[in-house]
C-alpha atoms as a PDB file:
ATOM      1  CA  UNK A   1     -60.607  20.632 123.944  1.00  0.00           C
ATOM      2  CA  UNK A   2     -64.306  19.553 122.618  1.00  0.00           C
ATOM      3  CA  UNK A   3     -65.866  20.855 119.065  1.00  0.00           C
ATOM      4  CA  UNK A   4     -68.143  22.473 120.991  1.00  0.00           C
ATOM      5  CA  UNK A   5     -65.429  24.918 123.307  1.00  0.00           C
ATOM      6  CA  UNK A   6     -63.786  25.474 120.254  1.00  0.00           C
ATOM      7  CA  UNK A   7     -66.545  26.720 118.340  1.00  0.00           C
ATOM      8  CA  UNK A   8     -67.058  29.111 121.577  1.00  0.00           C
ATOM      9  CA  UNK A   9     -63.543  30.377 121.698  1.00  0.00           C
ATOM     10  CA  UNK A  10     -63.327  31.138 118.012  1.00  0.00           C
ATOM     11  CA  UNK A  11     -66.309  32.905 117.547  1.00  0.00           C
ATOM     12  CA  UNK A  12     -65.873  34.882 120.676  1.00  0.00           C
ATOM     13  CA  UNK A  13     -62.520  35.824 118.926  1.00  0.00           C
ATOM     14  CA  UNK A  14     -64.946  37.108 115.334  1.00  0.00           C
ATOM     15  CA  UNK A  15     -63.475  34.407 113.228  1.00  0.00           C
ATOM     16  CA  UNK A  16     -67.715  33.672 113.013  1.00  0.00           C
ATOM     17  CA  UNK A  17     -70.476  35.500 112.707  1.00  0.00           C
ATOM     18  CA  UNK A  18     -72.273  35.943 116.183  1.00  0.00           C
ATOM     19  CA  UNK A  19     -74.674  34.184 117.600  1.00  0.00           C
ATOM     20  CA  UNK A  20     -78.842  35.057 116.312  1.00  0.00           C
ATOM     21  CA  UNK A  21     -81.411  35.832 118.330  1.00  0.00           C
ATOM     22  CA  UNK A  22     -83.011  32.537 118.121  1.00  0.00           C
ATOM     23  CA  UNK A  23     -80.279  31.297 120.394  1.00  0.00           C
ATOM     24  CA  UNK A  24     -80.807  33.334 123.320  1.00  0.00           C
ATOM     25  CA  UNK A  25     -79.078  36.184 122.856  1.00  0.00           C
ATOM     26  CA  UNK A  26     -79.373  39.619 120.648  1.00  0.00           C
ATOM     27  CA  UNK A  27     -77.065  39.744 117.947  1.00  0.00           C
ATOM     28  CA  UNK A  28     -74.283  41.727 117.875  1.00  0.00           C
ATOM     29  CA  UNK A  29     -74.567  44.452 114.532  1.00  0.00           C
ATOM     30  CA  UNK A  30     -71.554  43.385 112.254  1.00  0.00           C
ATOM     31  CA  UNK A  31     -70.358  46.823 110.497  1.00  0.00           C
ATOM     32  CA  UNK A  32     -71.026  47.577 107.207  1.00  0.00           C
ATOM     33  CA  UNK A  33     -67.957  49.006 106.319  1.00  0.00           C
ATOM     34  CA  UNK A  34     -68.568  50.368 103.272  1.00  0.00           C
ATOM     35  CA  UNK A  35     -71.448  50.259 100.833  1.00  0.00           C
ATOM     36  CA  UNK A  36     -71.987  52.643  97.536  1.00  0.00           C
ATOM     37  CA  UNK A  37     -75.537  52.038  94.788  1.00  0.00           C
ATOM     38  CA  UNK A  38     -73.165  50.250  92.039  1.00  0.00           C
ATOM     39  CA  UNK A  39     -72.733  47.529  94.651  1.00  0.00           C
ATOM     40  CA  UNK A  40     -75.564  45.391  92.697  1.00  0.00           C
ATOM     41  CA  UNK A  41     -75.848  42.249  90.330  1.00  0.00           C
ATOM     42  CA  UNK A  42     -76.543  43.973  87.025  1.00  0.00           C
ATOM     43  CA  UNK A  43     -73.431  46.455  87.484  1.00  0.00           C
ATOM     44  CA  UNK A  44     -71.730  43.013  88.030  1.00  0.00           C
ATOM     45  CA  UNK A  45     -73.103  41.425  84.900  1.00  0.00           C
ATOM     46  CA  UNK A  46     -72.796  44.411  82.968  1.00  0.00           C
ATOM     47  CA  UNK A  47     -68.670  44.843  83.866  1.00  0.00           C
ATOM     48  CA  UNK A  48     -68.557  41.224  83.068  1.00  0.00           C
ATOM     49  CA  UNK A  49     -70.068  41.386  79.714  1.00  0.00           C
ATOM     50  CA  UNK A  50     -67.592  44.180  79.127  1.00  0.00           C
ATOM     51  CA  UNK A  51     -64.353  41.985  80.480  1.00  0.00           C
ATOM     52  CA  UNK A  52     -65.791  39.076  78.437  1.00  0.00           C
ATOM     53  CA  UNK A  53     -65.891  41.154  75.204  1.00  0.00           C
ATOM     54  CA  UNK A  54     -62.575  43.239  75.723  1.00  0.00           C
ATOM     55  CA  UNK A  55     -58.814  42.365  75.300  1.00  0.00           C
ATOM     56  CA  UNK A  56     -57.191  43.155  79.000  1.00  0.00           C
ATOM     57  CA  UNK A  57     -54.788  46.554  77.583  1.00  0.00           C
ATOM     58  CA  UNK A  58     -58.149  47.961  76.044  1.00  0.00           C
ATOM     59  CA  UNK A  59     -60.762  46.555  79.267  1.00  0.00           C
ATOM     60  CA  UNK A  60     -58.200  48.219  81.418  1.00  0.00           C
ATOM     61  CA  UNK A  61     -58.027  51.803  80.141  1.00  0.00           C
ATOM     62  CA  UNK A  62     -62.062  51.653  80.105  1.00  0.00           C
ATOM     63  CA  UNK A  63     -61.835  50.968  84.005  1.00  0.00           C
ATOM     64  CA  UNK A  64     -59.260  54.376  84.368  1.00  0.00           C
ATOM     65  CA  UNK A  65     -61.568  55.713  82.588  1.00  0.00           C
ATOM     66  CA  UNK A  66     -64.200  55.095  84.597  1.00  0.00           C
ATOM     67  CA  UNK A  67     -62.423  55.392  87.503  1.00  0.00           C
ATOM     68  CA  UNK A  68     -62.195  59.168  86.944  1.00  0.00           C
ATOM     69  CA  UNK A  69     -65.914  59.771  86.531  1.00  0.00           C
ATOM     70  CA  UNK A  70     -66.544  58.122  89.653  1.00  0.00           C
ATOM     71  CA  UNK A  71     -63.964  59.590  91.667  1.00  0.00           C
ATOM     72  CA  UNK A  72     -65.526  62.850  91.033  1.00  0.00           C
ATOM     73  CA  UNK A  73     -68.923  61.898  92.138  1.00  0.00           C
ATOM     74  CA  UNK A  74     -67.686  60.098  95.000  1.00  0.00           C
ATOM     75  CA  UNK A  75     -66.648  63.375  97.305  1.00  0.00           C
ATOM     76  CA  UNK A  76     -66.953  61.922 100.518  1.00  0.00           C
ATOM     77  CA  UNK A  77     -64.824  58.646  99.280  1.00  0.00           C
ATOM     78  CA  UNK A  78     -62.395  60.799  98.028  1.00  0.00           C
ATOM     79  CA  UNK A  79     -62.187  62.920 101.052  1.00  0.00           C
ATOM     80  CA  UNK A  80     -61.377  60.038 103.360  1.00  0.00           C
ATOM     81  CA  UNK A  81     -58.962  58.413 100.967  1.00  0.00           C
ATOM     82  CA  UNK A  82     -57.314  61.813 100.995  1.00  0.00           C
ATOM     83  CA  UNK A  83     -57.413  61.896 105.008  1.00  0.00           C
ATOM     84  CA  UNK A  84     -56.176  58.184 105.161  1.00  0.00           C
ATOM     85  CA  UNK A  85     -53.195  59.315 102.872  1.00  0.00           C
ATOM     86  CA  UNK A  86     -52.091  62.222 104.959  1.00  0.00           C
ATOM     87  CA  UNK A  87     -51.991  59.932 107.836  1.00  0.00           C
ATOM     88  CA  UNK A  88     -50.142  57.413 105.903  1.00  0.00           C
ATOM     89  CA  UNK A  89     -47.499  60.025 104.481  1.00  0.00           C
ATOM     90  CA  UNK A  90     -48.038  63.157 106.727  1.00  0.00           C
ATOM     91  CA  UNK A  91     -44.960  65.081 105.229  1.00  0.00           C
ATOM     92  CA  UNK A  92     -46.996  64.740 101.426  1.00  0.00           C
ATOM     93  CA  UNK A  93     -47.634  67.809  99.642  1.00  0.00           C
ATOM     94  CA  UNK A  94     -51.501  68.719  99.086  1.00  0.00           C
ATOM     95  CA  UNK A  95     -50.325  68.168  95.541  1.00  0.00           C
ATOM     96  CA  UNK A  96     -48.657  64.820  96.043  1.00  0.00           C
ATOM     97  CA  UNK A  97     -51.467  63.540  98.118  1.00  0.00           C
ATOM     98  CA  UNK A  98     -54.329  64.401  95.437  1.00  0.00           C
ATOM     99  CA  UNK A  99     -51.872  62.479  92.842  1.00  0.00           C
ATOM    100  CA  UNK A 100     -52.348  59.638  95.355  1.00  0.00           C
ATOM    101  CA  UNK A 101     -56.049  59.704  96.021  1.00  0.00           C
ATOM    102  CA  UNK A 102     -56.034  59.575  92.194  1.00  0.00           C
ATOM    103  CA  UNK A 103     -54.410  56.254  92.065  1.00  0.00           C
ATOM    104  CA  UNK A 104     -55.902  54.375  94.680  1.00  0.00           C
ATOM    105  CA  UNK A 105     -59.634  54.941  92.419  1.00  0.00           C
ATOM    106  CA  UNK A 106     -57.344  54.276  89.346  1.00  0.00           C
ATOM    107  CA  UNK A 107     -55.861  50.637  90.802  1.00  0.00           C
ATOM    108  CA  UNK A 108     -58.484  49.695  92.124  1.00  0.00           C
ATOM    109  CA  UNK A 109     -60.636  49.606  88.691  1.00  0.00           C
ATOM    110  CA  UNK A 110     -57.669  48.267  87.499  1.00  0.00           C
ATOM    111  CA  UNK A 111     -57.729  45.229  89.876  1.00  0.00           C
ATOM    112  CA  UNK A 112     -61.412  44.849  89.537  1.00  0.00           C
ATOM    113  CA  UNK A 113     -61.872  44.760  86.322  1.00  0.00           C
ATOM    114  CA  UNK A 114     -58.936  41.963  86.501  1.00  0.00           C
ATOM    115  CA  UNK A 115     -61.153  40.248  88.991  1.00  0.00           C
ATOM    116  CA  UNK A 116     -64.435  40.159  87.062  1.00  0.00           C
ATOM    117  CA  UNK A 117     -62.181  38.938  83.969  1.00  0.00           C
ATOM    118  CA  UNK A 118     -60.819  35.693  86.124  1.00  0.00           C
ATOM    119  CA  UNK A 119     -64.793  35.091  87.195  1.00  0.00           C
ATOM    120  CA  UNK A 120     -65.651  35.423  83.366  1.00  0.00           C
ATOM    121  CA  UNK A 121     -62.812  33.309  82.668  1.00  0.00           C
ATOM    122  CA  UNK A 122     -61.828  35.600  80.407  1.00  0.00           C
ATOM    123  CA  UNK A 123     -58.294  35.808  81.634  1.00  0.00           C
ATOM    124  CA  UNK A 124     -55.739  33.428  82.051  1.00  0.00           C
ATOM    125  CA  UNK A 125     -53.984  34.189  85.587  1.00  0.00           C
ATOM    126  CA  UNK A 126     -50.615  32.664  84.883  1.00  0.00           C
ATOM    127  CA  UNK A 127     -49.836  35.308  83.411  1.00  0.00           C
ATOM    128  CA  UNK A 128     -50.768  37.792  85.352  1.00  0.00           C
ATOM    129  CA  UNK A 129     -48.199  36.822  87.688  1.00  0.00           C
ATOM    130  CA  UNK A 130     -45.007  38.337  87.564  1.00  0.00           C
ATOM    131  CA  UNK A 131     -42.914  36.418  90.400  1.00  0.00           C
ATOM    132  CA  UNK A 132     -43.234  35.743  94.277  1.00  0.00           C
ATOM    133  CA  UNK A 133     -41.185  37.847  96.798  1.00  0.00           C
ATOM    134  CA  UNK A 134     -40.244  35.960  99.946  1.00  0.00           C
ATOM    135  CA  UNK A 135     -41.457  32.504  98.187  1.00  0.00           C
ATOM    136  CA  UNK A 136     -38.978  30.966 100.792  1.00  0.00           C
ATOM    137  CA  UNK A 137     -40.959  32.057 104.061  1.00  0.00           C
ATOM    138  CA  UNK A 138     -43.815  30.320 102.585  1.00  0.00           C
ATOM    139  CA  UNK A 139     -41.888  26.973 102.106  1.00  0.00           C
ATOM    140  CA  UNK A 140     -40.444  27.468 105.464  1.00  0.00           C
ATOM    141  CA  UNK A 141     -44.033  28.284 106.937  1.00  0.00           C
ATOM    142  CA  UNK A 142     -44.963  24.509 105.125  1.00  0.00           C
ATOM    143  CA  UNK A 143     -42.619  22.537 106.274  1.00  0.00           C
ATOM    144  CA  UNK A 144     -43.721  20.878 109.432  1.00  0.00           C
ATOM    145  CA  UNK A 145     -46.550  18.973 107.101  1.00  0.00           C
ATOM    146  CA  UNK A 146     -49.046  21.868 108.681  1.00  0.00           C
ATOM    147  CA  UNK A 147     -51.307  23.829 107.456  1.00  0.00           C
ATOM    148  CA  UNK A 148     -50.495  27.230 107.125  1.00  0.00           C
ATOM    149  CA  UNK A 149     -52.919  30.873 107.884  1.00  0.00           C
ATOM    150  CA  UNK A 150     -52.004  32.973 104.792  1.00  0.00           C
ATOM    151  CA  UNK A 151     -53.037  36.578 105.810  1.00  0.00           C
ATOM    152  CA  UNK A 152     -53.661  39.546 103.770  1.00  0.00           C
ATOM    153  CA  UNK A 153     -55.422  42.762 103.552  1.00  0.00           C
ATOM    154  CA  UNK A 154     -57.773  45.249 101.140  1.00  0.00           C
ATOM    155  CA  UNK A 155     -54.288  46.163  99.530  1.00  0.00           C
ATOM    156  CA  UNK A 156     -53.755  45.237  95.634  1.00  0.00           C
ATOM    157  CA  UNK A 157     -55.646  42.334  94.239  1.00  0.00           C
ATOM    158  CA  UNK A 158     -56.738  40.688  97.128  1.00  0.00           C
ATOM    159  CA  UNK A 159     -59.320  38.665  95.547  1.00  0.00           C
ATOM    160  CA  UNK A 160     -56.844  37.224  92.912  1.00  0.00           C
ATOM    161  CA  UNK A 161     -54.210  36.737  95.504  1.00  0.00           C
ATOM    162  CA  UNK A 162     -55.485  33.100  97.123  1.00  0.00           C
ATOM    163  CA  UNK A 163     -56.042  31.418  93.524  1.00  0.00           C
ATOM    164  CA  UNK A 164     -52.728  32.933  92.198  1.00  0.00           C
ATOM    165  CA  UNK A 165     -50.932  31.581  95.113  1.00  0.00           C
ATOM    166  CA  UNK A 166     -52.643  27.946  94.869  1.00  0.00           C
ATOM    167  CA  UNK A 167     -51.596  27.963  91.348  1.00  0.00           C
ATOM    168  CA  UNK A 168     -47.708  28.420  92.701  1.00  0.00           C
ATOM    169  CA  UNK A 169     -48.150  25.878  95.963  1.00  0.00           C
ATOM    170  CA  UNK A 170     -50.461  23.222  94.736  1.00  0.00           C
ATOM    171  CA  UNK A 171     -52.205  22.445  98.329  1.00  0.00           C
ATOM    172  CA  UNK A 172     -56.228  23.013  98.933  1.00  0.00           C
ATOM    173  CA  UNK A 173     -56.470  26.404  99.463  1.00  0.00           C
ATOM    174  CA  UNK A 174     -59.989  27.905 101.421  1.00  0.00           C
ATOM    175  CA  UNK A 175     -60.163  32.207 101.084  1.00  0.00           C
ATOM    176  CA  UNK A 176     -62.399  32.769 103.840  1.00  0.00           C
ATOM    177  CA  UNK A 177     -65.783  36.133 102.965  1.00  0.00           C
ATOM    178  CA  UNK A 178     -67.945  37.884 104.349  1.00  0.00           C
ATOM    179  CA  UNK A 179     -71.341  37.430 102.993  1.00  0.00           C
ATOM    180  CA  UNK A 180     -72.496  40.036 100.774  1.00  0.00           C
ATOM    181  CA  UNK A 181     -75.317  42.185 101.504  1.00  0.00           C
ATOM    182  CA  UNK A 182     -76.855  41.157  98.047  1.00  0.00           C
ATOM    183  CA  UNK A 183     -77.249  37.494  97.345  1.00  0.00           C
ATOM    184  CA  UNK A 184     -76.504  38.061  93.641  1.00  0.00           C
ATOM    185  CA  UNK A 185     -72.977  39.668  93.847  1.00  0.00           C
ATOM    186  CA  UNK A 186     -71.742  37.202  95.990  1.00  0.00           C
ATOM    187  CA  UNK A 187     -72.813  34.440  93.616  1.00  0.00           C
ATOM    188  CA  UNK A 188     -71.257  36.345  90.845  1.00  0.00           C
ATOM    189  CA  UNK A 189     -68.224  36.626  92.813  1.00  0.00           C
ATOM    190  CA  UNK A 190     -68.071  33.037  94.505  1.00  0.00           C
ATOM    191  CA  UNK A 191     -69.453  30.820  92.238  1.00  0.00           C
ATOM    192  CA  UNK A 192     -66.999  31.070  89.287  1.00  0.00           C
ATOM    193  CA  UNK A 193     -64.428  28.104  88.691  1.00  0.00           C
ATOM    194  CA  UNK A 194     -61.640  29.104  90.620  1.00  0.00           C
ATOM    195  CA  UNK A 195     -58.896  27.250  92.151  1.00  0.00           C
ATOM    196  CA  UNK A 196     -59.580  27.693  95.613  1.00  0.00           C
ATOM    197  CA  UNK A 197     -62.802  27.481  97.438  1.00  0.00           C
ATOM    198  CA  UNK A 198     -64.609  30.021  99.067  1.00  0.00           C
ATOM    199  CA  UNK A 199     -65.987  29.597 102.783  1.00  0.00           C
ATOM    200  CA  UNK A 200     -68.322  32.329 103.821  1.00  0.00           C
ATOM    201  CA  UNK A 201     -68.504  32.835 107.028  1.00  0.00           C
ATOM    202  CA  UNK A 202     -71.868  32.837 108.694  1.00  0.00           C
ATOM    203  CA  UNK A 203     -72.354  31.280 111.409  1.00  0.00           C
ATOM    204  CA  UNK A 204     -70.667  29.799 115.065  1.00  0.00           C
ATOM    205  CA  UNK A 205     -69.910  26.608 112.754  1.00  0.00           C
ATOM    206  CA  UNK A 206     -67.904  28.378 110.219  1.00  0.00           C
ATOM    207  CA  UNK A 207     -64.753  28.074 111.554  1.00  0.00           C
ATOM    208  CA  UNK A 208     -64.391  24.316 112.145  1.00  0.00           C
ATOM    209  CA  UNK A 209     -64.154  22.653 109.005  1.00  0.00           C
ATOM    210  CA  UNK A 210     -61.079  25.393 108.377  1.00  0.00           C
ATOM    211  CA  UNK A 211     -59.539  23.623 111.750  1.00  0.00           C
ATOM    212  CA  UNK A 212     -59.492  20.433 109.961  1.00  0.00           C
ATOM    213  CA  UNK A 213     -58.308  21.380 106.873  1.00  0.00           C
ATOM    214  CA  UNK A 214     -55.460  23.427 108.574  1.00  0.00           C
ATOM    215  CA  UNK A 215     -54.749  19.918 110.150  1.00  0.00           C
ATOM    216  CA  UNK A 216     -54.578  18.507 107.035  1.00  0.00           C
ATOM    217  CA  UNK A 217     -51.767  20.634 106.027  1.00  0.00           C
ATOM    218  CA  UNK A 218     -54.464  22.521 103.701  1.00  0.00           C
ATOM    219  CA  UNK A 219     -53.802  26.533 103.307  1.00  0.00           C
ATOM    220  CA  UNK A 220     -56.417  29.236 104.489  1.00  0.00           C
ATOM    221  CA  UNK A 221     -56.352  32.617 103.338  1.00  0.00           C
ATOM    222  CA  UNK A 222     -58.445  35.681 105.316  1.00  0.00           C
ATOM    223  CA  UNK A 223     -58.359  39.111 105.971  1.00  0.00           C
ATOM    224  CA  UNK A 224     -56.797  40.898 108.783  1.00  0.00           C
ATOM    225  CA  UNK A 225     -57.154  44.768 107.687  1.00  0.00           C
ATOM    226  CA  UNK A 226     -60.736  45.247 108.780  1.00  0.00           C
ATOM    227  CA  UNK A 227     -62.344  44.676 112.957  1.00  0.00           C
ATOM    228  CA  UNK A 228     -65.235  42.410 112.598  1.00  0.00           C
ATOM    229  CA  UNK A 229     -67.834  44.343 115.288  1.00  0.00           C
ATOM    230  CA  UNK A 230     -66.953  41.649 117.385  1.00  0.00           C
ATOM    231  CA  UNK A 231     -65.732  40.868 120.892  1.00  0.00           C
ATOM    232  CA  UNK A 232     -62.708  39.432 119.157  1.00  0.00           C
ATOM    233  CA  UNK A 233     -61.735  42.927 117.670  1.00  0.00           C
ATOM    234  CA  UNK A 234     -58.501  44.620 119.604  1.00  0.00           C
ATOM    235  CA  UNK A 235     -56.917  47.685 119.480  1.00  0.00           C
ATOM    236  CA  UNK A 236     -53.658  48.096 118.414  1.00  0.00           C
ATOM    237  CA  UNK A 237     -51.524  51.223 117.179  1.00  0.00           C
ATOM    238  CA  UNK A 238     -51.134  51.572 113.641  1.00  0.00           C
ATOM    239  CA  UNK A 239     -49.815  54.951 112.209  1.00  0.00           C
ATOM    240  CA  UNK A 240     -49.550  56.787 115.298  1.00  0.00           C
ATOM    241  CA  UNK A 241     -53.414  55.775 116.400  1.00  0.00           C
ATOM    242  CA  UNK A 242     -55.432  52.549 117.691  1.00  0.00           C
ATOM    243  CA  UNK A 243     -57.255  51.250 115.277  1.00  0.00           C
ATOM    244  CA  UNK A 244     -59.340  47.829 115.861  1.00  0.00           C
ATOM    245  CA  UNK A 245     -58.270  44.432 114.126  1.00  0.00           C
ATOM    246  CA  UNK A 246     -60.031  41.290 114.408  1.00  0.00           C
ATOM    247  CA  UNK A 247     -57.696  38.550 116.297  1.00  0.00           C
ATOM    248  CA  UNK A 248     -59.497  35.492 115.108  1.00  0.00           C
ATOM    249  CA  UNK A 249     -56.682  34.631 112.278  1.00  0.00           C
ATOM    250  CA  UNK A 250     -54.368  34.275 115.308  1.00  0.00           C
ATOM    251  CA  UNK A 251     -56.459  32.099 117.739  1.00  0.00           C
ATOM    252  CA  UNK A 252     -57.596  29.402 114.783  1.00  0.00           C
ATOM    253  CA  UNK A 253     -53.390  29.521 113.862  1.00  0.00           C
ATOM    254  CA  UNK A 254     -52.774  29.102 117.397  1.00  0.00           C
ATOM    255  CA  UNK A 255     -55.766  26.097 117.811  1.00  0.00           C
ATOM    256  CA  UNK A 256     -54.394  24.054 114.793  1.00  0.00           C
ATOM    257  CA  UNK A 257     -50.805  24.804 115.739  1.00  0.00           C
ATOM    258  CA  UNK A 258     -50.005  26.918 112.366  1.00  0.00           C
ATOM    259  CA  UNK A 259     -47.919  29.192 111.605  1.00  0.00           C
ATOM    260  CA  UNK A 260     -49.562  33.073 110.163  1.00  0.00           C
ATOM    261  CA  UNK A 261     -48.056  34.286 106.970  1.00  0.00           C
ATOM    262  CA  UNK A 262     -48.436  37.324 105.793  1.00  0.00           C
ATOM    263  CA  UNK A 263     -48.831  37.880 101.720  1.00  0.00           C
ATOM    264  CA  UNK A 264     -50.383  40.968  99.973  1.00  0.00           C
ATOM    265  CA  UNK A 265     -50.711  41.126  95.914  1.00  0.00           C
ATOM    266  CA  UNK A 266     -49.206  44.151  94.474  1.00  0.00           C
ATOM    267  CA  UNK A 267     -50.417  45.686  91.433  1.00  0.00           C
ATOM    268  CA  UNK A 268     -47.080  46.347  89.630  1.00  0.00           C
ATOM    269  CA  UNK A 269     -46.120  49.359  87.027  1.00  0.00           C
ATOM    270  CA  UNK A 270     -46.616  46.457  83.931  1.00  0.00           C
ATOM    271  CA  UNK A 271     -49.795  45.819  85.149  1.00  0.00           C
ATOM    272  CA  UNK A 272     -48.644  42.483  86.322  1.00  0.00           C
ATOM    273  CA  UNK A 273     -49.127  41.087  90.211  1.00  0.00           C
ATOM    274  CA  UNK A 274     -46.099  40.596  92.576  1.00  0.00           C
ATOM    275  CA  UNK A 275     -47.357  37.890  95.863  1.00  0.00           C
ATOM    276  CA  UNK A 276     -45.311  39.634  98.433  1.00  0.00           C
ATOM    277  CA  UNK A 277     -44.959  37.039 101.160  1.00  0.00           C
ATOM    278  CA  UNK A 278     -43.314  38.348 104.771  1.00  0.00           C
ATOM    279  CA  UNK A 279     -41.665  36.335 107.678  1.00  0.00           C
ATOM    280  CA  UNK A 280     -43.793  33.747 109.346  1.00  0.00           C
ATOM    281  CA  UNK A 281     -45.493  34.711 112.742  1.00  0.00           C
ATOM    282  CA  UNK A 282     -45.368  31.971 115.397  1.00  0.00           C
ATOM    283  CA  UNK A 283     -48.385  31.648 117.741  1.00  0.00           C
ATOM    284  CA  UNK A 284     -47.601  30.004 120.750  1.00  0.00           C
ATOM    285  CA  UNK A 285     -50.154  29.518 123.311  1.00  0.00           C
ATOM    286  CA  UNK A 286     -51.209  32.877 124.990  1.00  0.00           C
ATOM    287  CA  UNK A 287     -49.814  34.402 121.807  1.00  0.00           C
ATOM    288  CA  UNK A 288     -52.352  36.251 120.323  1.00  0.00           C
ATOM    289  CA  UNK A 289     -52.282  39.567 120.956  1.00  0.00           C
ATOM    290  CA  UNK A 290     -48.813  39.500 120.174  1.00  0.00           C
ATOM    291  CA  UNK A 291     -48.811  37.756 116.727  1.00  0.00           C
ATOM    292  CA  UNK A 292     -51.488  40.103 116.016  1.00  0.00           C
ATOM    293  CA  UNK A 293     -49.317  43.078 116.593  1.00  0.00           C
ATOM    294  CA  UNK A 294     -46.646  41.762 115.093  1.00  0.00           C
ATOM    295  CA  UNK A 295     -49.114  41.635 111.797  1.00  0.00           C
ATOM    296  CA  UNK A 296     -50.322  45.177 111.695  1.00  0.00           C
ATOM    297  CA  UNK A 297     -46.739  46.245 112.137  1.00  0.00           C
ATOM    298  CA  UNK A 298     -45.726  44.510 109.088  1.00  0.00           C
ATOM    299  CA  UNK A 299     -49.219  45.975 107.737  1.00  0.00           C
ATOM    300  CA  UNK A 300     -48.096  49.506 108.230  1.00  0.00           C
ATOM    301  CA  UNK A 301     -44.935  48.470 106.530  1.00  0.00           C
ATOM    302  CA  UNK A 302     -46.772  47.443 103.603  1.00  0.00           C
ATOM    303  CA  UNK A 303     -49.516  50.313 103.402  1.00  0.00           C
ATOM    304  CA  UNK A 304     -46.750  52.828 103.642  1.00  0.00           C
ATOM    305  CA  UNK A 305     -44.751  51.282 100.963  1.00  0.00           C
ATOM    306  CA  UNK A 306     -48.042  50.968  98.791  1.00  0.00           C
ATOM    307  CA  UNK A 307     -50.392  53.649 100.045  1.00  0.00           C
ATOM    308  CA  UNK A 308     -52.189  54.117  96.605  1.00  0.00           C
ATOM    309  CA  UNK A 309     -52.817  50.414  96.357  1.00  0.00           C
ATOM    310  CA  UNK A 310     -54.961  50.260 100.148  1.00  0.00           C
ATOM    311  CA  UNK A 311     -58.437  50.436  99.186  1.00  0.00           C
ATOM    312  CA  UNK A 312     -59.969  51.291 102.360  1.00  0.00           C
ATOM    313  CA  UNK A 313     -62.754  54.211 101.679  1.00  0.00           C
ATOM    314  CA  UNK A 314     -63.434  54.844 105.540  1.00  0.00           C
ATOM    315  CA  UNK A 315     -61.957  56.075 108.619  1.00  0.00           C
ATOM    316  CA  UNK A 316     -60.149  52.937 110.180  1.00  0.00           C
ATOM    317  CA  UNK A 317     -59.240  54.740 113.115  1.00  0.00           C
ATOM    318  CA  UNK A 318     -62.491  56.762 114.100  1.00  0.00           C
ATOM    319  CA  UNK A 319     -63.748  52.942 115.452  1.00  0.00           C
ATOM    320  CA  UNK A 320     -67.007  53.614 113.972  1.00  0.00           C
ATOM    321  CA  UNK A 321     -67.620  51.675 110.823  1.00  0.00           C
ATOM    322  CA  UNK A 322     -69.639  53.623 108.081  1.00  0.00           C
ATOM    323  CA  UNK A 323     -73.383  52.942 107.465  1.00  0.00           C
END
């Protein structure tokens, strides 16, 4: 297969962004999925003042704190979270389910204020960590010398969950972003030390150099929660309901002949993360689709068990992304 077939098949599978206009083609809209006014560089600088200046038990209870004013204001957040919960659990009790909505805004300030504490360096993530669940699939996932796909989703600390699991495995590890909408968050976000290194993908090139370092026996962390507005999105049931999932994770496992393991970083009751690593998914050639549905069935697993820890503030399954 030649670089330049390979760049075509992944990015017609949305592991890149599409192709501009200058190439010959209109550009396909990627979704916005969700976007709120505190999504700027001085709220950034402002929380990381605060995470700078603050001890983590007292910079916590500011973020619940906060978290409570905004849930309030944020009615039509709140709303979905509430409608994504009663899909989740559909035997909850109206009471039960508010409880819920409550902690999914709660956690979440929680794990962000965690987040802007690591780019501060303002917290040591050692820590943090409280233990590994399923370390052994990993090590089974690494033993051919290969690379390995770690997968995970907007669940828990997903943005401390690639540098807390390169501090346990010791390998290169690349957590594939989006780009931001504003410049100045993602530098915030992506140019702290860290140790793992961020590839943002943003064009048909983006994918190769994660090829090679798969080959190298280098890890690669991305998401799999969230379709792409690509051709490479698929439908695939997911709490009684298609919803649309991007299948690029599976065809760059399947083109470096990798193995897809699943991991998700749960906030626990101490306040302390938990890697939560699942079985391995093989992709064999012509694979795809069904590694792919073997992930969002361990997905559903995982959201059900943790539905107050999935920060998704949109309809997944309406197939229209929110603008």
């Amino acid at each position: 297969m030649t670089t330049l077939s390979l760049a075509r098949m992944l990015r017609s599978a949305g592991i890149s962004a599409p192709r501009s206009a200058a190439a010959g083609r209109s550009p396909l809209l990627a979704p916005r999925w969700y976007a709120h006014g505190f999504n700027r560089p001085v709220v950034y600088r402002a929380a990381g003042i605060a995470a700078a200046a603050l001890p983590r038990r007292a910079r916590l209870r500011l973020a619940v704190a906060i978290a409570a004013v905004v849930a309030r204001r944020f009615s039509v957040e709140r709303a979905v979270v509430s409608a994504n919960v009663a899909r989740i659990l559909p035997h909850a009790t109206p009471a039960d389910r508010a409880a819920l909505v409550g902690d999914v805004f709660r956690n979440f300030a929680v794990c962000f204020a965690d987040l802007i504490a690591a780019n501060r360096r303002a917290l040591r993530l050692g820590p943090l960590l409280a233990g590994v669940d399923g370390l052994p699939h990993l090590n089974a996932a690494a033993r051919s010398g290969r690379g390995i796909v770690v997968l995970t989703a907007h669940l828990g600390n997903w943005e401390l969950a690639g540098r807390l699991l390169a501090l346990q495995g010791g390998r290169p590890t690349h957590v594939v972003v989006a780009a931001d909408q504003d410049p100045g968050v993602e530098h915030f976000l992506r140019d702290a030390p860290a140790p793992v290194r961020f590839v943002v993908r943003r064009d048909h090139t983006s994918a190769l150099p994660l090829l090679a370092a798969l080959r190298r026996g280098e890890v690669v962390a991305m998401q799999g929660d969230r379709a792409l507005g690509t051709r490479g999105d698929v439908a695939v049931p997911f709490f009684g309901a298609d919803a649309r999932f991007p299948l690029g994770p599976f065809v760059l496992a399947r083109a470096a002949g990798v193995r897809v393991v699943p991991s998700f970083c749960v906030l626990g009751a101490d306040r302390r993360y938990t890697i939560e690593v699942s079985e391995p998914i093989d992709v064999p050639p012509g694979g795809e689709h069904a590694a792919l549905a073997r992930w969002v069935a361990v997905l559903e697993r995982v959201v059900r068990a943790h539905p107050e820890q999935w920060f998704n503030f949109f309809d997944v399954w309406s197939g229209a992304p929110a603008h």
